[in-house]
PDB file of N, CA and C in Angstrom:
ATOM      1  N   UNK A   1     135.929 108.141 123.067  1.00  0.00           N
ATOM      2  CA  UNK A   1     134.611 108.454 122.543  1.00  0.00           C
ATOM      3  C   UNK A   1     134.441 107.843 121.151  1.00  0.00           C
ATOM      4  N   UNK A   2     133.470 107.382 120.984  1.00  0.00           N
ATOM      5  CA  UNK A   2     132.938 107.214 119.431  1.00  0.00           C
ATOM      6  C   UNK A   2     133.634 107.995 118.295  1.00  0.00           C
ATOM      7  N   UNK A   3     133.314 109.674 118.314  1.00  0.00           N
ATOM      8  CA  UNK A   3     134.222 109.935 117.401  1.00  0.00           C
ATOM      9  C   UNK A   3     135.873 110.036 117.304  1.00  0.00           C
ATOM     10  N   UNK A   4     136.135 109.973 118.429  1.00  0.00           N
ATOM     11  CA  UNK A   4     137.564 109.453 118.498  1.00  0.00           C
ATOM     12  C   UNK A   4     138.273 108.352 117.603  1.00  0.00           C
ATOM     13  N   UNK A   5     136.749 107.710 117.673  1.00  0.00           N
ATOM     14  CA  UNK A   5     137.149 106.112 116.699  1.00  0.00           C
ATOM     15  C   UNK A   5     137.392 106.483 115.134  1.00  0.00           C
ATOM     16  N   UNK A   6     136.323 107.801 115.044  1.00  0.00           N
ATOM     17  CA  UNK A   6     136.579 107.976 113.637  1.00  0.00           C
ATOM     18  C   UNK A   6     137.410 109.016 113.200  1.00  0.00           C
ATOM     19  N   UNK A   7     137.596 109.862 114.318  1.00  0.00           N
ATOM     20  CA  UNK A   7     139.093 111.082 113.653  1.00  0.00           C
ATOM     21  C   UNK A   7     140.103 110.662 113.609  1.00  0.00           C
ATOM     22  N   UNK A   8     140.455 110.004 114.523  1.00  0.00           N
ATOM     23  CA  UNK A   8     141.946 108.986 114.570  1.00  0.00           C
ATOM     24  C   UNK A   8     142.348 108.889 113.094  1.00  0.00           C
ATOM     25  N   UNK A   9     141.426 107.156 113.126  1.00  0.00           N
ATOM     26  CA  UNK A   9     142.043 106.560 111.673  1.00  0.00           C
ATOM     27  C   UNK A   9     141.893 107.701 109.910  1.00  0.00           C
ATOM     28  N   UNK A  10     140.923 108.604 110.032  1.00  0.00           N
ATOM     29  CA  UNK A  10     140.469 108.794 109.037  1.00  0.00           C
ATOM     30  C   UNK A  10     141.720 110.218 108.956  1.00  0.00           C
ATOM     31  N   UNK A  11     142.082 111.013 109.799  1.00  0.00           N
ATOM     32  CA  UNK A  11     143.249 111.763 109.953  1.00  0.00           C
ATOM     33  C   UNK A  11     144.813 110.734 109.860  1.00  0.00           C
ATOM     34  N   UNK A  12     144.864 109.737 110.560  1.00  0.00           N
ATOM     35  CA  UNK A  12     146.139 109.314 110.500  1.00  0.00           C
ATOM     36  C   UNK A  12     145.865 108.217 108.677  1.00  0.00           C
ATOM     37  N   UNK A  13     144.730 107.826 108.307  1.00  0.00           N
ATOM     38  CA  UNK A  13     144.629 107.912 106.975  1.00  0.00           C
ATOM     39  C   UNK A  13     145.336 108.892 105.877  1.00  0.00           C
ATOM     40  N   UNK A  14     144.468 109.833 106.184  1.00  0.00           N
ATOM     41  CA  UNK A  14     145.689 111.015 105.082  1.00  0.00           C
ATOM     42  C   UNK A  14     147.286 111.058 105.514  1.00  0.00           C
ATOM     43  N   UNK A  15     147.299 111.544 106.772  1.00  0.00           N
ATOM     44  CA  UNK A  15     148.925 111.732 106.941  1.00  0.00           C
ATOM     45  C   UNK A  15     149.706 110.560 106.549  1.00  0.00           C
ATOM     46  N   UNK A  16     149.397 109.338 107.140  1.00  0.00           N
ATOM     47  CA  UNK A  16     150.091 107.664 106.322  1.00  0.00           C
ATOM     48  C   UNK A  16     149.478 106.651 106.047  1.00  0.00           C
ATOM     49  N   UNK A  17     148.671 107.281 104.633  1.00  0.00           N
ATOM     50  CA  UNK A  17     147.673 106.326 104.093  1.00  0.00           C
ATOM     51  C   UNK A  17     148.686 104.948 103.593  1.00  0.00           C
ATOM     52  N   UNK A  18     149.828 104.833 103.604  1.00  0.00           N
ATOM     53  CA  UNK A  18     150.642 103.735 103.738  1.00  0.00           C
ATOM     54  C   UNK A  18     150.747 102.472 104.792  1.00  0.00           C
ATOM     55  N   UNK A  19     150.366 103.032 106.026  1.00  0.00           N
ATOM     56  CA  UNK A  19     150.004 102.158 107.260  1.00  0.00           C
ATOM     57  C   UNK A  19     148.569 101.866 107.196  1.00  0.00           C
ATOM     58  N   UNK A  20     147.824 102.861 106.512  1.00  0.00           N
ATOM     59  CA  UNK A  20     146.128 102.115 106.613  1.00  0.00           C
ATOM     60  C   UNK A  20     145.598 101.259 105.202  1.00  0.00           C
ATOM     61  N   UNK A  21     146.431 101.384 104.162  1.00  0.00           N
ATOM     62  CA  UNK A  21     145.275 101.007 102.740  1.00  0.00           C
ATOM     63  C   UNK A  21     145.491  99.562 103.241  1.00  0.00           C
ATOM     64  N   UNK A  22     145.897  98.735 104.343  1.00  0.00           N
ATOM     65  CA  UNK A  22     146.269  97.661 104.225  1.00  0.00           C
ATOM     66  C   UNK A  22     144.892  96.604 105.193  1.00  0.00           C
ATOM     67  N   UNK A  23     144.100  98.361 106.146  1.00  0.00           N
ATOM     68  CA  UNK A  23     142.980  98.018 106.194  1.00  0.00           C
ATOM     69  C   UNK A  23     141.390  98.152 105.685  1.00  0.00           C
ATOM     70  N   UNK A  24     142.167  98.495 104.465  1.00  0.00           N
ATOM     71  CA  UNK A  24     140.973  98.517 103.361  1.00  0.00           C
ATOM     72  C   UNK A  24     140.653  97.153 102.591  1.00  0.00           C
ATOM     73  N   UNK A  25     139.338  96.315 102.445  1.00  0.00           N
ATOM     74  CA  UNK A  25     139.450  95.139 102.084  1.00  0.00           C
ATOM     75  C   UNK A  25     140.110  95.163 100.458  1.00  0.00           C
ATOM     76  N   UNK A  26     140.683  94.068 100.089  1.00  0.00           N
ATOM     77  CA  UNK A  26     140.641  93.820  98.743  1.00  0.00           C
ATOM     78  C   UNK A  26     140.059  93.855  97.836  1.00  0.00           C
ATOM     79  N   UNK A  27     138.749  93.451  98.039  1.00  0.00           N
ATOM     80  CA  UNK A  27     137.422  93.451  97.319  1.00  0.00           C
ATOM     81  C   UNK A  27     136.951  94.563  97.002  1.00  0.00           C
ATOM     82  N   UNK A  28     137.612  96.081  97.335  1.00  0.00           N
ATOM     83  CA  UNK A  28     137.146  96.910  97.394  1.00  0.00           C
ATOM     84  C   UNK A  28     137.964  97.398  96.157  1.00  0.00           C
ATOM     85  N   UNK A  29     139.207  96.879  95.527  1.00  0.00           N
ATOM     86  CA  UNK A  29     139.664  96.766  94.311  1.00  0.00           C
ATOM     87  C   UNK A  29     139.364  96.533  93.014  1.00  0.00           C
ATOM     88  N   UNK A  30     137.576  95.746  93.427  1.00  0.00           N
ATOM     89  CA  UNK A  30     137.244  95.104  92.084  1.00  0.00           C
ATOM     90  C   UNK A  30     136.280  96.463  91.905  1.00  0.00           C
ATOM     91  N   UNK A  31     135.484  97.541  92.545  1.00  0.00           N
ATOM     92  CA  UNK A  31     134.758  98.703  92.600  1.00  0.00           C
ATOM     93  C   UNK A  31     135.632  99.949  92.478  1.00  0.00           C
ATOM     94  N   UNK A  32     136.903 100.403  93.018  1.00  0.00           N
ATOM     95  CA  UNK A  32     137.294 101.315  93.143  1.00  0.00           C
ATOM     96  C   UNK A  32     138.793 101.342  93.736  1.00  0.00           C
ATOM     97  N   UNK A  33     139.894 102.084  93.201  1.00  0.00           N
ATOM     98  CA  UNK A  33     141.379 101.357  93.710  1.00  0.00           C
ATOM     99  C   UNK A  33     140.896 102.014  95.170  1.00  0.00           C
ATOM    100  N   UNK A  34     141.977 101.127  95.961  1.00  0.00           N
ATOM    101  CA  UNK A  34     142.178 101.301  97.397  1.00  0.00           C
ATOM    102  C   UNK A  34     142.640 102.659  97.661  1.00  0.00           C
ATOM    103  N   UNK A  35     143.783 103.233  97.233  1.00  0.00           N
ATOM    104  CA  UNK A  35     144.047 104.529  96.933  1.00  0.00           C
ATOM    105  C   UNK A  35     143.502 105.336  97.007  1.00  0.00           C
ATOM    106  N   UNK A  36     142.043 105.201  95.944  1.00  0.00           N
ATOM    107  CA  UNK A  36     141.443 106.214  95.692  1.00  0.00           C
ATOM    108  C   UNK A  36     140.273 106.233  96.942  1.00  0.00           C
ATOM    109  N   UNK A  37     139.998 104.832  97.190  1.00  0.00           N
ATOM    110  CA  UNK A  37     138.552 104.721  97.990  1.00  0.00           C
ATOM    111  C   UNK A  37     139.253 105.377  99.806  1.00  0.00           C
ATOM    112  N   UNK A  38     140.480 105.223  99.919  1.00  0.00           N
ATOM    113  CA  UNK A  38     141.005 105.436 101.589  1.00  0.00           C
ATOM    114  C   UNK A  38     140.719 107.048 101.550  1.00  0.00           C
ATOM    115  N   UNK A  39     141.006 107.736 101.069  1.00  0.00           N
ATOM    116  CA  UNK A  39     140.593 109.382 101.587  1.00  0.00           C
ATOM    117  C   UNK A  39     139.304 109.749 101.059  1.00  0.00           C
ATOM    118  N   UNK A  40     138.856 109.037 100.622  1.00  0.00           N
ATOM    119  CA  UNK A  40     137.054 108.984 100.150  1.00  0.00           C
ATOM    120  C   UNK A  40     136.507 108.791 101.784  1.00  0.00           C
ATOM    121  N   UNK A  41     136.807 107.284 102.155  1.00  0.00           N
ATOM    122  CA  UNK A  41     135.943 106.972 103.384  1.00  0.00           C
ATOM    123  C   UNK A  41     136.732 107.892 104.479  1.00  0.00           C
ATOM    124  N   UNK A  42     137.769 108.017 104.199  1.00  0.00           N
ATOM    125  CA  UNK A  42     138.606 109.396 105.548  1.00  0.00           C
ATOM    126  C   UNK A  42     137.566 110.169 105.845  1.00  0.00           C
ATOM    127  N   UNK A  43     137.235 110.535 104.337  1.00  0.00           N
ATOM    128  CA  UNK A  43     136.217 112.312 104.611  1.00  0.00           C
ATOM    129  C   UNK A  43     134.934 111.976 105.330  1.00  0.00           C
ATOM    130  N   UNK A  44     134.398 110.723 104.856  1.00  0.00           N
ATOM    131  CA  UNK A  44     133.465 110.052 105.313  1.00  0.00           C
ATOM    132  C   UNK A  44     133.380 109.808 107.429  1.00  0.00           C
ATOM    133  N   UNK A  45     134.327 109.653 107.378  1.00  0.00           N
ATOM    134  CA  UNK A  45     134.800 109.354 108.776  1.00  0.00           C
ATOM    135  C   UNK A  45     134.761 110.556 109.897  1.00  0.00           C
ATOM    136  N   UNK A  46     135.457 111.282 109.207  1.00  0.00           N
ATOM    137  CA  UNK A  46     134.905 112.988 109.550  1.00  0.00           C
ATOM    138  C   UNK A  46     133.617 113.515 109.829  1.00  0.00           C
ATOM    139  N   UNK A  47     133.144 113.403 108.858  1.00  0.00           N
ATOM    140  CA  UNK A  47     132.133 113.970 108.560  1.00  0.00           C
ATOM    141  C   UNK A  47     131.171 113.020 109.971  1.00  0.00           C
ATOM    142  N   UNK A  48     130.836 111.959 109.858  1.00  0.00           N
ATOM    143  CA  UNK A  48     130.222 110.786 111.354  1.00  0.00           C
ATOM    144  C   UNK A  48     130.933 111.453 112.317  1.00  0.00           C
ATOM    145  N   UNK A  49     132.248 111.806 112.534  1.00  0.00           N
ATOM    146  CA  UNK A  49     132.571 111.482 113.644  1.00  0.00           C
ATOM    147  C   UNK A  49     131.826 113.225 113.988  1.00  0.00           C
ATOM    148  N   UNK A  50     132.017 114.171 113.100  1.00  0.00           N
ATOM    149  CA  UNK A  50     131.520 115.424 113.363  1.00  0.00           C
ATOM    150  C   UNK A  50     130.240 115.209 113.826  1.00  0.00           C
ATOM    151  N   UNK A  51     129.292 114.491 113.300  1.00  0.00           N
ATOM    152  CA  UNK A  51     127.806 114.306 113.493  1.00  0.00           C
ATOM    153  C   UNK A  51     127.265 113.701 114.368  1.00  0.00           C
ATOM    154  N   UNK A  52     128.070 113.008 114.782  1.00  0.00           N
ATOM    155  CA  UNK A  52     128.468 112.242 116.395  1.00  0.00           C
ATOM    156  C   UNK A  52     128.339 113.360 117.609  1.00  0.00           C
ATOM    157  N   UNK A  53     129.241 114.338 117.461  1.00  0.00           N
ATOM    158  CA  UNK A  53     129.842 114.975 118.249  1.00  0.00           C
ATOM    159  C   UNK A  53     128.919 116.284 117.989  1.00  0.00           C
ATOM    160  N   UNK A  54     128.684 116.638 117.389  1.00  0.00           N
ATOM    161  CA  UNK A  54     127.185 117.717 117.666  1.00  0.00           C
ATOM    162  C   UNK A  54     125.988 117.401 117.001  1.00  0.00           C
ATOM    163  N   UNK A  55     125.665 116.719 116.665  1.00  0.00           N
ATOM    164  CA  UNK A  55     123.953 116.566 115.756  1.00  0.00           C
ATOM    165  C   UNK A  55     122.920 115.847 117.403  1.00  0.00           C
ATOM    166  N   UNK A  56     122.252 116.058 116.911  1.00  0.00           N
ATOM    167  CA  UNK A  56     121.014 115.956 118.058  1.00  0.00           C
ATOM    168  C   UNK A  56     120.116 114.627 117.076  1.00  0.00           C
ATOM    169  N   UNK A  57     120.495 114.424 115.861  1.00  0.00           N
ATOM    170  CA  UNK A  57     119.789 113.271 115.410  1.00  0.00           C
ATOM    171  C   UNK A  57     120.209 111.963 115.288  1.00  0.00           C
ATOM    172  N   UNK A  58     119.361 111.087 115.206  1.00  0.00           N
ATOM    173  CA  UNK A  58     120.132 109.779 115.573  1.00  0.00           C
ATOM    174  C   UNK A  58     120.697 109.011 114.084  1.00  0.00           C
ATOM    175  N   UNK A  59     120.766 110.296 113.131  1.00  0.00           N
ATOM    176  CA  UNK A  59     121.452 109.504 112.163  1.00  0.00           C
ATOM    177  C   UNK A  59     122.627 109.092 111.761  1.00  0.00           C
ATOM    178  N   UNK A  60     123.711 110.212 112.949  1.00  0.00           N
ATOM    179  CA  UNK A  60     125.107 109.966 112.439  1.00  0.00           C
ATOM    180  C   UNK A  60     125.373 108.872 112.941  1.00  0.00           C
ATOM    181  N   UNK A  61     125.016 108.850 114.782  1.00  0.00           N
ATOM    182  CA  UNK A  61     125.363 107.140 115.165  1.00  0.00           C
ATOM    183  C   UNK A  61     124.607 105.666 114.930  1.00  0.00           C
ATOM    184  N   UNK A  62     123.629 106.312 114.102  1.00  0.00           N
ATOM    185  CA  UNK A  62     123.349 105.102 113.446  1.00  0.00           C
ATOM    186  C   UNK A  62     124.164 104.798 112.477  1.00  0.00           C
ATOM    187  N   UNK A  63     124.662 105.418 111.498  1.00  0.00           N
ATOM    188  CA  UNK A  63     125.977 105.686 110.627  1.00  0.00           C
ATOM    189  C   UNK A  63     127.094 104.637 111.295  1.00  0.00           C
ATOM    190  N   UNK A  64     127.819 105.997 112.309  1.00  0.00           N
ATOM    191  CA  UNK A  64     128.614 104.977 113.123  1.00  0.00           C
ATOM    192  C   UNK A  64     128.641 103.245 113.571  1.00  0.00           C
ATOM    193  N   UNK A  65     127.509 103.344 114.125  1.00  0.00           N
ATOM    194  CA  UNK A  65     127.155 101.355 114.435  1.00  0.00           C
ATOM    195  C   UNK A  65     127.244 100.526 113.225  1.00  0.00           C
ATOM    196  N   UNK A  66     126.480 100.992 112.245  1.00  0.00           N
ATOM    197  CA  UNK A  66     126.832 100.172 110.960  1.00  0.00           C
ATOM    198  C   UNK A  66     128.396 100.449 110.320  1.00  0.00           C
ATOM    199  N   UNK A  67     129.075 101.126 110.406  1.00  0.00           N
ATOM    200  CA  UNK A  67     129.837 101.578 109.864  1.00  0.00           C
ATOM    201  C   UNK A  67     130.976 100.475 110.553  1.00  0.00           C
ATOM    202  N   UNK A  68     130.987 100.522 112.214  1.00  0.00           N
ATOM    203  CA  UNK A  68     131.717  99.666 112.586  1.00  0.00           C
ATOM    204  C   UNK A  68     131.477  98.159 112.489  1.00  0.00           C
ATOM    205  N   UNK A  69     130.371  97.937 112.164  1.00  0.00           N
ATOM    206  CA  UNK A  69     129.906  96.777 112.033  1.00  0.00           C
ATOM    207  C   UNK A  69     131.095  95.797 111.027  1.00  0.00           C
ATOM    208  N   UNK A  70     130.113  97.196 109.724  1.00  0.00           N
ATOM    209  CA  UNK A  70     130.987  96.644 108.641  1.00  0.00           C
ATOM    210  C   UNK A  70     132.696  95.952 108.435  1.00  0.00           C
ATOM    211  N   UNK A  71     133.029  97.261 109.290  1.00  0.00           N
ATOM    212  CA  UNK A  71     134.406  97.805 109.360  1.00  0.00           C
ATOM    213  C   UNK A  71     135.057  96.116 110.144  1.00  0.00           C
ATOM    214  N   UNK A  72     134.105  96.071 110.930  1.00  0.00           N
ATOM    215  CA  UNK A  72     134.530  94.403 111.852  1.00  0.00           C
ATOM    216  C   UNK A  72     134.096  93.318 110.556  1.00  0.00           C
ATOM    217  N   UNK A  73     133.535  93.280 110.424  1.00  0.00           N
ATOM    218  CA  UNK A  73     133.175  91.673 109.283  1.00  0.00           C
ATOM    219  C   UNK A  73     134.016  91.443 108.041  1.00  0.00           C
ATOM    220  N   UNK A  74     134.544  93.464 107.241  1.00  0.00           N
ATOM    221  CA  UNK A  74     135.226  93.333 106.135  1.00  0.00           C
ATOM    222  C   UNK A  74     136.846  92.919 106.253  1.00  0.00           C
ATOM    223  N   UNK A  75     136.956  92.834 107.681  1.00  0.00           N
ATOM    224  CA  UNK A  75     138.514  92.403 108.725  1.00  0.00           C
ATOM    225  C   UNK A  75     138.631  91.527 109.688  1.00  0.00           C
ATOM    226  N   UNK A  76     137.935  90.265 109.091  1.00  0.00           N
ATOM    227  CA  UNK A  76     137.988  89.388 110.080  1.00  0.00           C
ATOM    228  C   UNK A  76     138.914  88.634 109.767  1.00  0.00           C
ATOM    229  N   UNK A  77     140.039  89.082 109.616  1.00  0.00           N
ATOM    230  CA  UNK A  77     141.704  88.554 109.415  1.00  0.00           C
ATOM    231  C   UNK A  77     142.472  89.169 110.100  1.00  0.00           C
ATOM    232  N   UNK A  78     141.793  90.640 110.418  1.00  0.00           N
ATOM    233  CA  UNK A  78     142.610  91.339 111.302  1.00  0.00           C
ATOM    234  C   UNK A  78     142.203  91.656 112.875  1.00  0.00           C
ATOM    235  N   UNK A  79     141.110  90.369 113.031  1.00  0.00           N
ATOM    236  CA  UNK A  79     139.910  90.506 114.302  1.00  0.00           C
ATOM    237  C   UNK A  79     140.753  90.969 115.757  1.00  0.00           C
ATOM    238  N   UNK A  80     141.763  90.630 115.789  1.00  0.00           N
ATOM    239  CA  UNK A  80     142.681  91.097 116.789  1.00  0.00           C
ATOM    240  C   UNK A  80     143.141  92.683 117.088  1.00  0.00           C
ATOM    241  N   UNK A  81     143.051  93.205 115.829  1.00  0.00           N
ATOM    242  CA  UNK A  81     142.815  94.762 116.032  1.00  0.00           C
ATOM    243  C   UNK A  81     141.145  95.276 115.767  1.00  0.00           C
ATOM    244  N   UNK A  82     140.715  94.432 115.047  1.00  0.00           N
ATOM    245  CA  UNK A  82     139.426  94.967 115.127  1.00  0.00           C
ATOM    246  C   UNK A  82     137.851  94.892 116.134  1.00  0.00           C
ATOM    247  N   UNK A  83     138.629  94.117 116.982  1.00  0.00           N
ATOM    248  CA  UNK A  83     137.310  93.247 118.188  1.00  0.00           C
ATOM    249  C   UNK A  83     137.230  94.723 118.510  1.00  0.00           C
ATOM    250  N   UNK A  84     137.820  95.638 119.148  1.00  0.00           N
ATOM    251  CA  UNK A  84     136.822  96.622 119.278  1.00  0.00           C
ATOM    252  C   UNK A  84     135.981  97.402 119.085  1.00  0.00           C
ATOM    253  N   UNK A  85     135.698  97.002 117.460  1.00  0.00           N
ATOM    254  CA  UNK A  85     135.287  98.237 116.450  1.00  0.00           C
ATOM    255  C   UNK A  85     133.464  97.238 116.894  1.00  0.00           C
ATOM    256  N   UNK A  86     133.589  96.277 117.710  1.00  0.00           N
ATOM    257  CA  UNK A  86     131.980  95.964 118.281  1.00  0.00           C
ATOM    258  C   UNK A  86     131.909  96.477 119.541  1.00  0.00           C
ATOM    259  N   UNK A  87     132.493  96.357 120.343  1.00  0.00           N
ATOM    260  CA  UNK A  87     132.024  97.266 121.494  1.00  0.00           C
ATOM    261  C   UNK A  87     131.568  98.903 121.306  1.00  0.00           C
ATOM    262  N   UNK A  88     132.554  99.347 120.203  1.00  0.00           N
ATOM    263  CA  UNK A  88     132.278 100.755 119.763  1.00  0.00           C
ATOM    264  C   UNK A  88     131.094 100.746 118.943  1.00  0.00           C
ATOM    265  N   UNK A  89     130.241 100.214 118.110  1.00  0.00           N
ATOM    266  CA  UNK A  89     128.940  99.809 117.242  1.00  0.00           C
ATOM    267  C   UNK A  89     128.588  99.795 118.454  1.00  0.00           C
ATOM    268  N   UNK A  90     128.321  98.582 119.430  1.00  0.00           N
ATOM    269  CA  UNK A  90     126.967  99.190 120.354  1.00  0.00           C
ATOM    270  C   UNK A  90     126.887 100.297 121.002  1.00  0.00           C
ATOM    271  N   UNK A  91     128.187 100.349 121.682  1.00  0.00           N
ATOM    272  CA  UNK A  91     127.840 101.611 121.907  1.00  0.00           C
ATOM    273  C   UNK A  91     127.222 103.181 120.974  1.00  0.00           C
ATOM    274  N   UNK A  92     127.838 102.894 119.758  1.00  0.00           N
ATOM    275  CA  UNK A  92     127.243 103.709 119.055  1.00  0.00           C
ATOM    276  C   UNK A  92     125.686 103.669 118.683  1.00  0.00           C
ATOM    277  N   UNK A  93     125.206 102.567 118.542  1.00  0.00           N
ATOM    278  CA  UNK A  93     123.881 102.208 118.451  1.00  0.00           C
ATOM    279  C   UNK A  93     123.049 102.511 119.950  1.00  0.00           C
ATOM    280  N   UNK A  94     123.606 102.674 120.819  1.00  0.00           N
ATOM    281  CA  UNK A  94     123.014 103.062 122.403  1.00  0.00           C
ATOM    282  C   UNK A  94     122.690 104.102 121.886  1.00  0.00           C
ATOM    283  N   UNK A  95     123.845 104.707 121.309  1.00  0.00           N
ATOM    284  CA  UNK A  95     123.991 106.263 121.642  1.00  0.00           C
ATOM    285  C   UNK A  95     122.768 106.897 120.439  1.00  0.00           C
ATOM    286  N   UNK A  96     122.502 106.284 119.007  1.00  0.00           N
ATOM    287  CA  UNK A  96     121.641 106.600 118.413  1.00  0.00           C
ATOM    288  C   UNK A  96     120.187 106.333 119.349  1.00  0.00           C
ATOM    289  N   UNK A  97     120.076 105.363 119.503  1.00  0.00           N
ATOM    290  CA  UNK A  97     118.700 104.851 120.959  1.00  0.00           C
ATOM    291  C   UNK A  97     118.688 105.689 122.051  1.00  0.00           C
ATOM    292  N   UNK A  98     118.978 106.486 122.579  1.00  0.00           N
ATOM    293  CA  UNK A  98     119.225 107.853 123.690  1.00  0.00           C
ATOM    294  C   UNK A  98     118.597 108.726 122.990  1.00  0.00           C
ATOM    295  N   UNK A  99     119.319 108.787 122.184  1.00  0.00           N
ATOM    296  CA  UNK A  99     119.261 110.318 120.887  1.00  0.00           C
ATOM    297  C   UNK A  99     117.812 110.084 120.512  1.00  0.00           C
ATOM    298  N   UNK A 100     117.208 108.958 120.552  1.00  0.00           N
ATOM    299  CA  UNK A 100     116.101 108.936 119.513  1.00  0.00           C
ATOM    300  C   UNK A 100     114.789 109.179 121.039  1.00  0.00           C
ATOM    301  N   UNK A 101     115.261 108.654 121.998  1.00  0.00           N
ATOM    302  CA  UNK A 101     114.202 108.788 122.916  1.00  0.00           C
ATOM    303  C   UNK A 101     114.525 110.434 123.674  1.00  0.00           C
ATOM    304  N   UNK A 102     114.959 111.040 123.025  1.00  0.00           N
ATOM    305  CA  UNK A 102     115.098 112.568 124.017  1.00  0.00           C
ATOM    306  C   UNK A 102     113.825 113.348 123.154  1.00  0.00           C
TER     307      UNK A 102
END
């Protein structure tokens, strides 16, 4: 499921933010240390994937779609783990487009 995509990493974030700050871009060093910004977007991740999983509005998976979007373009070094984070955006973007026509 969609939020699957986001409890995963944003939980296995805190427990070994050692295996993930490495998919946090660099650039994100010149705004805020990596350190500090990985359990920032964790909570962030939560919080979508919660809003995913019960909100009736189409704002969390609109959230989500961009979110993976991003998440794919700021790792296109690591496109081999990240090609799915587009199948999961449309689908998340379906899923805001459902939500919006009920």
């Amino acid at each position: 499921s969609i939020a699957f995509a986001f409890f995963y990493p944003a939980l296995a974030g805190f427990a070994h933010p050692a295996e993930w700050i490495g998919y946090v871009p660099a650039w994100v060093d010149t705004i805020i240390p990596r350190g500090i910004f990985l359990p920032i977007f964790s909570t962030i991740e939560i919080i979508v994937a919660l809003g995913v999983l019960f909100s009736k509005s189409v704002l969390p998976a609109t959230i989500a779609g961009i979110m993976l979007v991003i998440i794919t373009f700021s790792n296109l070094g690591e496109f081999s783990v990240v090609f799915r984070d587009l199948s999961l955006a449309g689908a998340a973007i379906s899923l805001a487009l459902l939500n919006k026509l009920r």
